[in-house]
Protein backbone atom coordinates (compact mmCIF):
# COMPACT_ATOMS: atom_id res chain seq x y z
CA UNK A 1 -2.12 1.97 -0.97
CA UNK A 2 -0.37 0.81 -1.64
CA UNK A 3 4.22 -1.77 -2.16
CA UNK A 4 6.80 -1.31 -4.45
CA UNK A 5 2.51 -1.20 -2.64
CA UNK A 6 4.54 -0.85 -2.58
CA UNK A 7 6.96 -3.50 -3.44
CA UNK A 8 7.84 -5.06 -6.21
CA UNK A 9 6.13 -9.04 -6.51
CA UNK A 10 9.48 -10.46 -5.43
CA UNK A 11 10.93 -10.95 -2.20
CA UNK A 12 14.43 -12.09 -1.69
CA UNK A 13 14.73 -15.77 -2.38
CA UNK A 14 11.76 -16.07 -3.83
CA UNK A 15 10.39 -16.01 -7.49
CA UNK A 16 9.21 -13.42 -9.27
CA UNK A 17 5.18 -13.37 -9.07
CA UNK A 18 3.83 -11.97 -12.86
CA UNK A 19 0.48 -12.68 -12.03
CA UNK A 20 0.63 -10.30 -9.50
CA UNK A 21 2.40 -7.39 -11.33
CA UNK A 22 -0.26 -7.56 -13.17
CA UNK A 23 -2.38 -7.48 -10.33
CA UNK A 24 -0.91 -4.42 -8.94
CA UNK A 25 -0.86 -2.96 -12.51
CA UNK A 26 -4.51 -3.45 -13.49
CA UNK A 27 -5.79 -2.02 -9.06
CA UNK A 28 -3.16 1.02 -10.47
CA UNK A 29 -5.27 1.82 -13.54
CA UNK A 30 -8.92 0.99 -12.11
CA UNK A 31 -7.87 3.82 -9.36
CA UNK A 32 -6.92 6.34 -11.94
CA UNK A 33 -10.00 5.74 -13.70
CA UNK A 34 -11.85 6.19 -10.73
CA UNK A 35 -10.15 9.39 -10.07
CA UNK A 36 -10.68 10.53 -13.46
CA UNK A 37 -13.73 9.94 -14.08
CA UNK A 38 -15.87 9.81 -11.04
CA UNK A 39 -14.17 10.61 -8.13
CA UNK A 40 -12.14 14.00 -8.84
CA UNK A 41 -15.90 15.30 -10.84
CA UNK A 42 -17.59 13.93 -7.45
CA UNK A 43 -15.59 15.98 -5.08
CA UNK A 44 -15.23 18.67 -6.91
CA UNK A 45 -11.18 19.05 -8.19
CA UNK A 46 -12.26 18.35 -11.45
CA UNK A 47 -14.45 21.37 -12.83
CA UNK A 48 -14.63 21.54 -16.38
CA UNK A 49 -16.28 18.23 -17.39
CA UNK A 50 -19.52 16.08 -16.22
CA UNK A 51 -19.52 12.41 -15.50
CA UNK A 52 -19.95 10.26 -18.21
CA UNK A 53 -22.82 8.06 -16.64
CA UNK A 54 -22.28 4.41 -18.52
CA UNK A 55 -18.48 4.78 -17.62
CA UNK A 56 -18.86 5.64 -14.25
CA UNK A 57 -21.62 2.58 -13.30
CA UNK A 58 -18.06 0.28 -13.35
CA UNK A 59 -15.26 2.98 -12.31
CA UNK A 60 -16.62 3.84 -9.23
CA UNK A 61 -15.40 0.61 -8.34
CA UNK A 62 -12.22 1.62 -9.03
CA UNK A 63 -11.20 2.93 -5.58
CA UNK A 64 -11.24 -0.90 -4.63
CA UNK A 65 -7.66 -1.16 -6.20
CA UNK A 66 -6.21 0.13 -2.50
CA UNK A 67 -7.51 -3.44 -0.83
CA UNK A 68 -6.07 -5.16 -3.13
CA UNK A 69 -2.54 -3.42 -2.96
CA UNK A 70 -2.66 -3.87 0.62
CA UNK A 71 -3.40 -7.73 -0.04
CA UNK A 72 -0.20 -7.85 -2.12
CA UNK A 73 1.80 -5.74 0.67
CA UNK A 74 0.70 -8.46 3.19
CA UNK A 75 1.86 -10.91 0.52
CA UNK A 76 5.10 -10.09 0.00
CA UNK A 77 6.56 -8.50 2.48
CA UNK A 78 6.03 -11.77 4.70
CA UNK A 79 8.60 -13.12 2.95
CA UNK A 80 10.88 -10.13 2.85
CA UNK A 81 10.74 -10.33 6.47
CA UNK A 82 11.58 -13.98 6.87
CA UNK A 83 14.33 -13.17 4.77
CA UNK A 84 16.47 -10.61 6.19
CA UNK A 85 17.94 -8.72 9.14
CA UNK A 86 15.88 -5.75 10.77
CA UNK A 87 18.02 -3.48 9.34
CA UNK A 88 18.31 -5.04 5.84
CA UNK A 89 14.34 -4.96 6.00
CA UNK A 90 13.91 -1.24 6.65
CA UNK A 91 16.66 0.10 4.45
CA UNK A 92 14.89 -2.36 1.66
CA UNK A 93 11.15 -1.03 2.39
CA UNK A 94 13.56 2.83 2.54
CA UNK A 95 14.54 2.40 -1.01
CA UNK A 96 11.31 1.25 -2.80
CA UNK A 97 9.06 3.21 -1.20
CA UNK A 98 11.40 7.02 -0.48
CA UNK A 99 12.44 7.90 -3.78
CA UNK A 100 9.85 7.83 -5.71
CA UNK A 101 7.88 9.32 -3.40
CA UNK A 102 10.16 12.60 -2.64
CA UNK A 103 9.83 12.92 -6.59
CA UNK A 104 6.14 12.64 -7.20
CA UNK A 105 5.50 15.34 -3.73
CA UNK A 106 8.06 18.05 -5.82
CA UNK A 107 6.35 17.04 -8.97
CA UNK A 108 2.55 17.50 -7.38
CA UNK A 109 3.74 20.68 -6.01
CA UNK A 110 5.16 22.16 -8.50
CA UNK A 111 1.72 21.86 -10.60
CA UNK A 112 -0.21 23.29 -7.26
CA UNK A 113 1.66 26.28 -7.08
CA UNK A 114 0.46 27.41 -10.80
CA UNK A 115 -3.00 25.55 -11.09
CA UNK A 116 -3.96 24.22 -7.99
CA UNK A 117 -6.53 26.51 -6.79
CA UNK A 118 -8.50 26.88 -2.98
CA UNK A 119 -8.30 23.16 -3.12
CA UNK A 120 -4.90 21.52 -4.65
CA UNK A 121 -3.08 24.70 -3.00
CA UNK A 122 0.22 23.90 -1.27
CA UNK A 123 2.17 25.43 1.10
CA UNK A 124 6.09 25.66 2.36
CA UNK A 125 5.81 23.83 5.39
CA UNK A 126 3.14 21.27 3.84
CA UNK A 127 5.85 20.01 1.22
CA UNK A 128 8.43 19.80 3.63
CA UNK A 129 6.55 17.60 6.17
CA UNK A 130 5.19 15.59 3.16
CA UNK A 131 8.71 14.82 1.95
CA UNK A 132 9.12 12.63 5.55
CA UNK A 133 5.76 10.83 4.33
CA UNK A 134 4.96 11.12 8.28
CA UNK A 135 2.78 14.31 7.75
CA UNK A 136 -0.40 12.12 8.83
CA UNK A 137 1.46 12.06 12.64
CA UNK A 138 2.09 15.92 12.19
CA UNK A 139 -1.64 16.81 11.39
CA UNK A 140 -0.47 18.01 7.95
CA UNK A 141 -2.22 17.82 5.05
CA UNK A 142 -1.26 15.66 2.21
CA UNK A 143 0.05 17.50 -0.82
CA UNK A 144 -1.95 14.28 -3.37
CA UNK A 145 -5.05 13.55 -1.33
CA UNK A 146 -3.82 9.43 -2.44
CA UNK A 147 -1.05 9.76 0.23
CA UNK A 148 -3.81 8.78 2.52
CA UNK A 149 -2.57 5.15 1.67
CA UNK A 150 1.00 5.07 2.76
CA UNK A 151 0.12 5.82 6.52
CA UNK A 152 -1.50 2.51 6.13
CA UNK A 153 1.63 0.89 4.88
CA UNK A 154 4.46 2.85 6.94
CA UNK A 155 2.31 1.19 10.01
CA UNK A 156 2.67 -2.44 8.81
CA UNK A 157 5.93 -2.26 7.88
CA UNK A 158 6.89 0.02 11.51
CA UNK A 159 5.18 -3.61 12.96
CA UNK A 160 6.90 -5.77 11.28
CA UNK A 161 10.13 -4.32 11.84
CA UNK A 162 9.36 -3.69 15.34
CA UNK A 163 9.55 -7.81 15.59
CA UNK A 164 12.92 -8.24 13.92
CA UNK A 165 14.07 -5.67 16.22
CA UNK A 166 13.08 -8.26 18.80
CA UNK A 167 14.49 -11.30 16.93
CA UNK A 168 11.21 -13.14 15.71
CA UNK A 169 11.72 -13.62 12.21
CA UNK A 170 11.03 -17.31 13.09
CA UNK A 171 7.73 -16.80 14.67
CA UNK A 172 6.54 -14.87 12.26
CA UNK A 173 4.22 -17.45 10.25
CA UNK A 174 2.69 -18.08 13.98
CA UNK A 175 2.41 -14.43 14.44
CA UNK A 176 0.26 -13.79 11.33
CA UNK A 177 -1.40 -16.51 11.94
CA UNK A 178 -3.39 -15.31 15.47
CA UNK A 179 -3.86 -11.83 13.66
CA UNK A 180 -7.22 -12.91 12.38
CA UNK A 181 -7.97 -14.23 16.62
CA UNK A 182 -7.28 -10.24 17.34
CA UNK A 183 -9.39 -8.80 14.46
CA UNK A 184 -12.27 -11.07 15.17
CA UNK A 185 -12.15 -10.05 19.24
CA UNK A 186 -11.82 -6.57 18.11
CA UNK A 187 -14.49 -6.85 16.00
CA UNK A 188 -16.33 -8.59 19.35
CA UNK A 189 -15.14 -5.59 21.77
CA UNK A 190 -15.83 -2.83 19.84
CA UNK A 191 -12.11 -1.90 19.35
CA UNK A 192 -11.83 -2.79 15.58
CA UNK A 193 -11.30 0.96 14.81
CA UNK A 194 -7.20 1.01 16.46
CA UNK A 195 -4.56 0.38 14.50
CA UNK A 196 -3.61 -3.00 13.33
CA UNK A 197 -7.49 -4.54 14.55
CA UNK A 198 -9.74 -3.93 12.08
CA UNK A 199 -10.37 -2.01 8.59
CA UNK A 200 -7.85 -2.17 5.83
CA UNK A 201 -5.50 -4.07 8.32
CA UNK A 202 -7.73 -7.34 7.33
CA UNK A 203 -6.13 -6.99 4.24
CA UNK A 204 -3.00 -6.97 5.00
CA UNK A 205 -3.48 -10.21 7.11
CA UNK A 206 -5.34 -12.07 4.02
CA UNK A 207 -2.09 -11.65 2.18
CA UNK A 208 0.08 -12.45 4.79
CA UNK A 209 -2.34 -15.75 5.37
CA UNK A 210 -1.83 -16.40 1.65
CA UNK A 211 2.23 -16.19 2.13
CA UNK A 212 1.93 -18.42 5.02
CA UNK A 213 -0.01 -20.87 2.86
CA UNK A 214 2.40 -20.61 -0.17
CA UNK A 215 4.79 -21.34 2.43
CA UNK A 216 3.19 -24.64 4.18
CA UNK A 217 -0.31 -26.05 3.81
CA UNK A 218 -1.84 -24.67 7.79
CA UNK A 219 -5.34 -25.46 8.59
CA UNK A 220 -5.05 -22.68 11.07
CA UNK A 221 -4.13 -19.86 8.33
CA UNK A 222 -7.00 -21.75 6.41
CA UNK A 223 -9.25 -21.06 9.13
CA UNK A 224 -7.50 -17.16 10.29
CA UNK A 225 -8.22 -16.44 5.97
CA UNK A 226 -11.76 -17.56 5.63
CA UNK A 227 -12.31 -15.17 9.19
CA UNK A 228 -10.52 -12.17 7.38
CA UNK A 229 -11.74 -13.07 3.93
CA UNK A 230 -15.56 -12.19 6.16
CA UNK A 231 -14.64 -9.51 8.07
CA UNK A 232 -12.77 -7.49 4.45
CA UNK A 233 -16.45 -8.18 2.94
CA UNK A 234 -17.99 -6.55 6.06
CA UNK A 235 -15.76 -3.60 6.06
CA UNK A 236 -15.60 -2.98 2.70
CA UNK A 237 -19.39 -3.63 1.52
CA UNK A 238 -20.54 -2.73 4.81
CA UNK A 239 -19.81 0.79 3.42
CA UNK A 240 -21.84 0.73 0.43
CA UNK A 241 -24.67 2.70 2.21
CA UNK A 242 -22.15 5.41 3.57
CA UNK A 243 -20.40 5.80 -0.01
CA UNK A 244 -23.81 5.91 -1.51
CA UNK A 245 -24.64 9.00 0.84
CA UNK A 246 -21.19 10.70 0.08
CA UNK A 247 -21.07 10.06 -3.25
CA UNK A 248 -24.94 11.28 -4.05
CA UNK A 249 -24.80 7.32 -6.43
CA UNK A 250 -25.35 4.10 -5.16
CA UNK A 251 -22.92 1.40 -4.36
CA UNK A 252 -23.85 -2.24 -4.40
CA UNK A 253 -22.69 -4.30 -1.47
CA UNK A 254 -23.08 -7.48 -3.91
CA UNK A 255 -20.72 -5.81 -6.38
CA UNK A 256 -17.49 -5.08 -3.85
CA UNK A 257 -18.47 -8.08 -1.85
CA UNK A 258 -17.99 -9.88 -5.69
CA UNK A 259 -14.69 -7.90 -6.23
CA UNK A 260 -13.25 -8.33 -2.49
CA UNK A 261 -14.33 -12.34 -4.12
CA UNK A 262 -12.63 -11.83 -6.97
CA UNK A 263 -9.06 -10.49 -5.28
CA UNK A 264 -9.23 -13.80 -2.62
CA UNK A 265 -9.56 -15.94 -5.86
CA UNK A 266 -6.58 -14.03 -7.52
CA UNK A 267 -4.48 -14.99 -4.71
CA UNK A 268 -5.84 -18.70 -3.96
CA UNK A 269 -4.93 -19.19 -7.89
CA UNK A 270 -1.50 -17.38 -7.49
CA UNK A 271 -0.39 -19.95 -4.48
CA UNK A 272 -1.21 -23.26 -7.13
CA UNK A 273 1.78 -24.52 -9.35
CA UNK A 274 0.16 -23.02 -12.32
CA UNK A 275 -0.11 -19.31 -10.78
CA UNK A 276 3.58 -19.50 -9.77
CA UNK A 277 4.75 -20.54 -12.94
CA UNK A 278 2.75 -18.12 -15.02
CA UNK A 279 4.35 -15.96 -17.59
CA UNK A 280 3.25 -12.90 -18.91
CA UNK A 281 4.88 -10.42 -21.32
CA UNK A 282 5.69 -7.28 -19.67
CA UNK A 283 5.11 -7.90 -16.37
CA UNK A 284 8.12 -6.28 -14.72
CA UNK A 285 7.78 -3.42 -16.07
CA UNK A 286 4.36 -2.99 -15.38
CA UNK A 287 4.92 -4.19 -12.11
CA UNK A 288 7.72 -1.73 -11.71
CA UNK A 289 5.49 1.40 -13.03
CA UNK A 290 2.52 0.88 -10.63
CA UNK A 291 4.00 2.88 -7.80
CA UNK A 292 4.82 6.37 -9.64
CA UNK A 293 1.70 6.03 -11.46
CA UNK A 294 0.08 5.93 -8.39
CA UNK A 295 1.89 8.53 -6.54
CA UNK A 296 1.87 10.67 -9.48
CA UNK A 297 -1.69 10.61 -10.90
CA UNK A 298 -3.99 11.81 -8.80
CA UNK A 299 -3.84 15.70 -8.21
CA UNK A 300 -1.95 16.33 -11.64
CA UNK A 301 -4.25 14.56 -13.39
CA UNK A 302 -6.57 16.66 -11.85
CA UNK A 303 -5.28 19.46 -12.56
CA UNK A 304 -4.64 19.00 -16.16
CA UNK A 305 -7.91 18.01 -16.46
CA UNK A 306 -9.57 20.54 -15.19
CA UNK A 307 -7.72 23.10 -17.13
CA UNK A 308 -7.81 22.04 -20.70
CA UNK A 309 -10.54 19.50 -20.58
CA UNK A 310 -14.06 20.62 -22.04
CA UNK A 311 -16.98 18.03 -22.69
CA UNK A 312 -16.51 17.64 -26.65
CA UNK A 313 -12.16 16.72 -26.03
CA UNK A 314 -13.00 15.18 -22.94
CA UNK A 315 -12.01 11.92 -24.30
CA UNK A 316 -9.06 12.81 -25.99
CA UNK A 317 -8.03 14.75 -22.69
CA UNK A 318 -8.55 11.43 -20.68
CA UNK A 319 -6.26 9.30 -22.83
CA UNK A 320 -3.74 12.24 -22.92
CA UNK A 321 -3.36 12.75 -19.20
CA UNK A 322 -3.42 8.76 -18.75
CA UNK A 323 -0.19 8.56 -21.29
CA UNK A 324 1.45 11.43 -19.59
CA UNK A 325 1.02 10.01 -16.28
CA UNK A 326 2.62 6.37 -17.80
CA UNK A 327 5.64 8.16 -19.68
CA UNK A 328 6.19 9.92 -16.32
CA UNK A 329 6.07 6.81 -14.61
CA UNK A 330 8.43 5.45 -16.53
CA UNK A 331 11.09 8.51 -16.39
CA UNK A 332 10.77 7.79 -12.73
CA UNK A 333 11.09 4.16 -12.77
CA UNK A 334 14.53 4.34 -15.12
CA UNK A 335 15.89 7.29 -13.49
CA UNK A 336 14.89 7.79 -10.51
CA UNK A 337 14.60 4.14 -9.34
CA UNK A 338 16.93 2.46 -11.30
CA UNK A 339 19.59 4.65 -12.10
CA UNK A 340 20.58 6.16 -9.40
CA UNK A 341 19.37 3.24 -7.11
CA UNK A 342 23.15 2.90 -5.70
CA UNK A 343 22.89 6.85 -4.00
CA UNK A 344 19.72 5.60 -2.33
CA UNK A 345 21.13 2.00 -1.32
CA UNK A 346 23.86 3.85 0.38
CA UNK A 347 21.99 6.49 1.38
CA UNK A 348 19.28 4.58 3.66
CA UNK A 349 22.19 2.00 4.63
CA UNK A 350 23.81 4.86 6.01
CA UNK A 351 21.07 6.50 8.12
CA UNK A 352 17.76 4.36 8.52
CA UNK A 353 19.95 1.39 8.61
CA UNK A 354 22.63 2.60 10.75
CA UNK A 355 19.88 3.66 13.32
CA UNK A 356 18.53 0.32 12.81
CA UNK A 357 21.71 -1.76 13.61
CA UNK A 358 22.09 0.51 16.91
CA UNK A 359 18.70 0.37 18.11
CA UNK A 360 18.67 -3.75 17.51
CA UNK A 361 22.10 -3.62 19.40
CA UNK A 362 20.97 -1.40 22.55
CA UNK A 363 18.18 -3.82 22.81
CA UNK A 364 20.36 -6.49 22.53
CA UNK A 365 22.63 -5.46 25.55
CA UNK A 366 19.75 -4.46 27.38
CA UNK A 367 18.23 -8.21 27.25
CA UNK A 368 21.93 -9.63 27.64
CA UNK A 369 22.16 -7.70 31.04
CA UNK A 370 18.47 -8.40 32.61
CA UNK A 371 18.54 -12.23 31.51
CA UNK A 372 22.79 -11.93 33.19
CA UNK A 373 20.69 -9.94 36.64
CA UNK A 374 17.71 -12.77 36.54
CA UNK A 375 20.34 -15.49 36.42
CA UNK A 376 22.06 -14.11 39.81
CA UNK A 377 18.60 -13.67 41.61
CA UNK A 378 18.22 -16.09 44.26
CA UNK A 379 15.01 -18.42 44.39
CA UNK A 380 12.32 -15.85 46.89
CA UNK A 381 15.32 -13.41 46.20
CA UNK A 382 14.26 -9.69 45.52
């Protein structure tokens, strides 16, 4: 999904990006409307209400939000990388994204044990393999169906650690730079469906390419974002026909190929002088509540929905659950997050780092001694 989609607009050593909190903020609220008021009636979680037909001709758009928090993952975190050691990098990516996360799965649950029905039931052994936020490797279901998201981002960030652990922090810029080579020959062999070559990775590159721009003016990350920028609008609109099935409602290509348009344009705009140096009132703080909302939104709101909402309160019910879900945020954000953000600094230093620093070490020996056993090979030697 998505930062904190998961991460805040600010890497270390770099300024603070309002445009995009507000960017994150606004793909945050256009998914809970599309929960709300298409999706969750579409699929069947939310029973006691009908679609509202002029609302829903714009918010079943909504789900579109994901791409573009996986655009601003790609963003940022390229410069979190460049910025830090292995270990300082996971135990960073540990803290934004683990806390509030363990919070909103007890929070979902708790709701699913007296309201959640055949299909928002939750089990034992579900909540417990959802608290690791690995229950996608485990075959477990998720307890919030919008968990689906942070598989997507646990694998970019396992990737980019996996290269500080190998000591190319440098080489990164190059690196992202041939990802668009590998999604386009994916695309060519027929192997675009594997991880990291093809679907919402694109995304992830066109904000990295963006980074790399803000960075240095590169005709080859011009070139790598105007092949991604193609092949998001071919994954993403190419699926208007298969949503339209799913859905029973049709889904214009022209209007997410205009909105994948729009999101390319927010970033080419956030990389000028004027972009950078934007200010907006508010922006960290709705920056800082995008993640909870987003964690916490889904299944409650569902929930809640379905049990007190009727078609003549279905409005007030709407802008109820919406304020809930932003107050709750916010107890999360200033409690949670913020103040007990030293037990989960120390925390993560002291396990996810620690295992970090050793791994990076062992590795280290391990080339030490085969570039020491190379050196003393004689020439034909062997």
């Amino acid at each position: 999904m998505v930062g904190r989609m998961l991460e805040l607009c600010r890497a270390p050593g770099m300024k603070r990006l309002e445009l995009l909190d507000y960017g994150r903020f606004f793909a945050a609220i256009i998914v809970v409307l599309f929960h709300y008021t298409f999706n969750g009636i579409a699929n069947g979680k939310i029973t006691s209400i009908s679609h509202i037909a002029a609302v829903i001709e714009l918010s079943k758009y909504g789900y579109l939000g994901v791409e573009l928090f996986f655009m601003i993952s790609g963003y940022v975190i390229f410069f979190s990388a460049r910025s830090g050691a292995a270990s300082r990098f996971a135990v960073g990516r540990a803290v934004r994204l683990y806390p509030a996360y363990w919070f909103a799965v007890l929070f979902t649950s708790f709701f699913a044990l007296q309201w959640g029905g055949d299909l928002m039931s939750v089990g034992p052994r579900q909540v417990l393999a959802n608290l690791s936020m690995l229950q996608s490797f485990f075959g477990v279901p998720h307890v919030d169906g919008v968990y689906w998201t942070l598989l997507f981002e646990v694998t970019f960030y396992g990737a980019v650690l996996l290269l500080l652990l190998f000591g190319l922090q440098k080489h990164l810029r190059t690196l992202f730079m041939f990802w668009p080579v590998l999604l386009l020959a994916s695309l060519a062999l027929g192997m675009n469906a594997l991880p990291y070559l093809g679907g919402y990775y694109c995304y992830f590159s066109a904000g990295a390419l963006f980074a790399v721009l803000k960075q240095q003016f590169r005709w080859g990350a011009v070139f790598g974002l105007a092949v991604v920028y193609g092949l998001c609008v071919k994954f993403s609109a190419g699926g208007a026909a298969h949503l339209t099935q799913a859905k029973g409602i049709e889904f214009s290509p022209v209007v997410i190929a205009s909105v994948i348009t729009l999101f390319f344009a927010l970033f080419a705009f956030q990389n000028t002088k004027k972009g950078e140096s934007l200010k907006l009132p508010l922006s960290r703080t709705f920056g800082a509540l995008t993640y909870p909302i987003y964690l916490i939104h889904a299944h409650f709101g569902y929930m809640f929905i379905s049990r007190f909402a009727t078609e003549e309160n279905k409005i007030a019910i709407y802008a109820l659950t919406v304020s809930m879900v932003v107050a709750i945020a916010l107890f999360v954000h200033k409690l949670i997050e913020q103040r007990l953000s030293h037990v989960w600094k120390r925390l993560f230093t002291g396990t996810i780092g620690r295992f970090v620093d050793l791994l990076q070490g062992m590795l280290l020996r391990m080339n030490t001694a085969y570039s020491v056993s190379f050196s003393r090979t004689p020439p034909g030697g062997g």
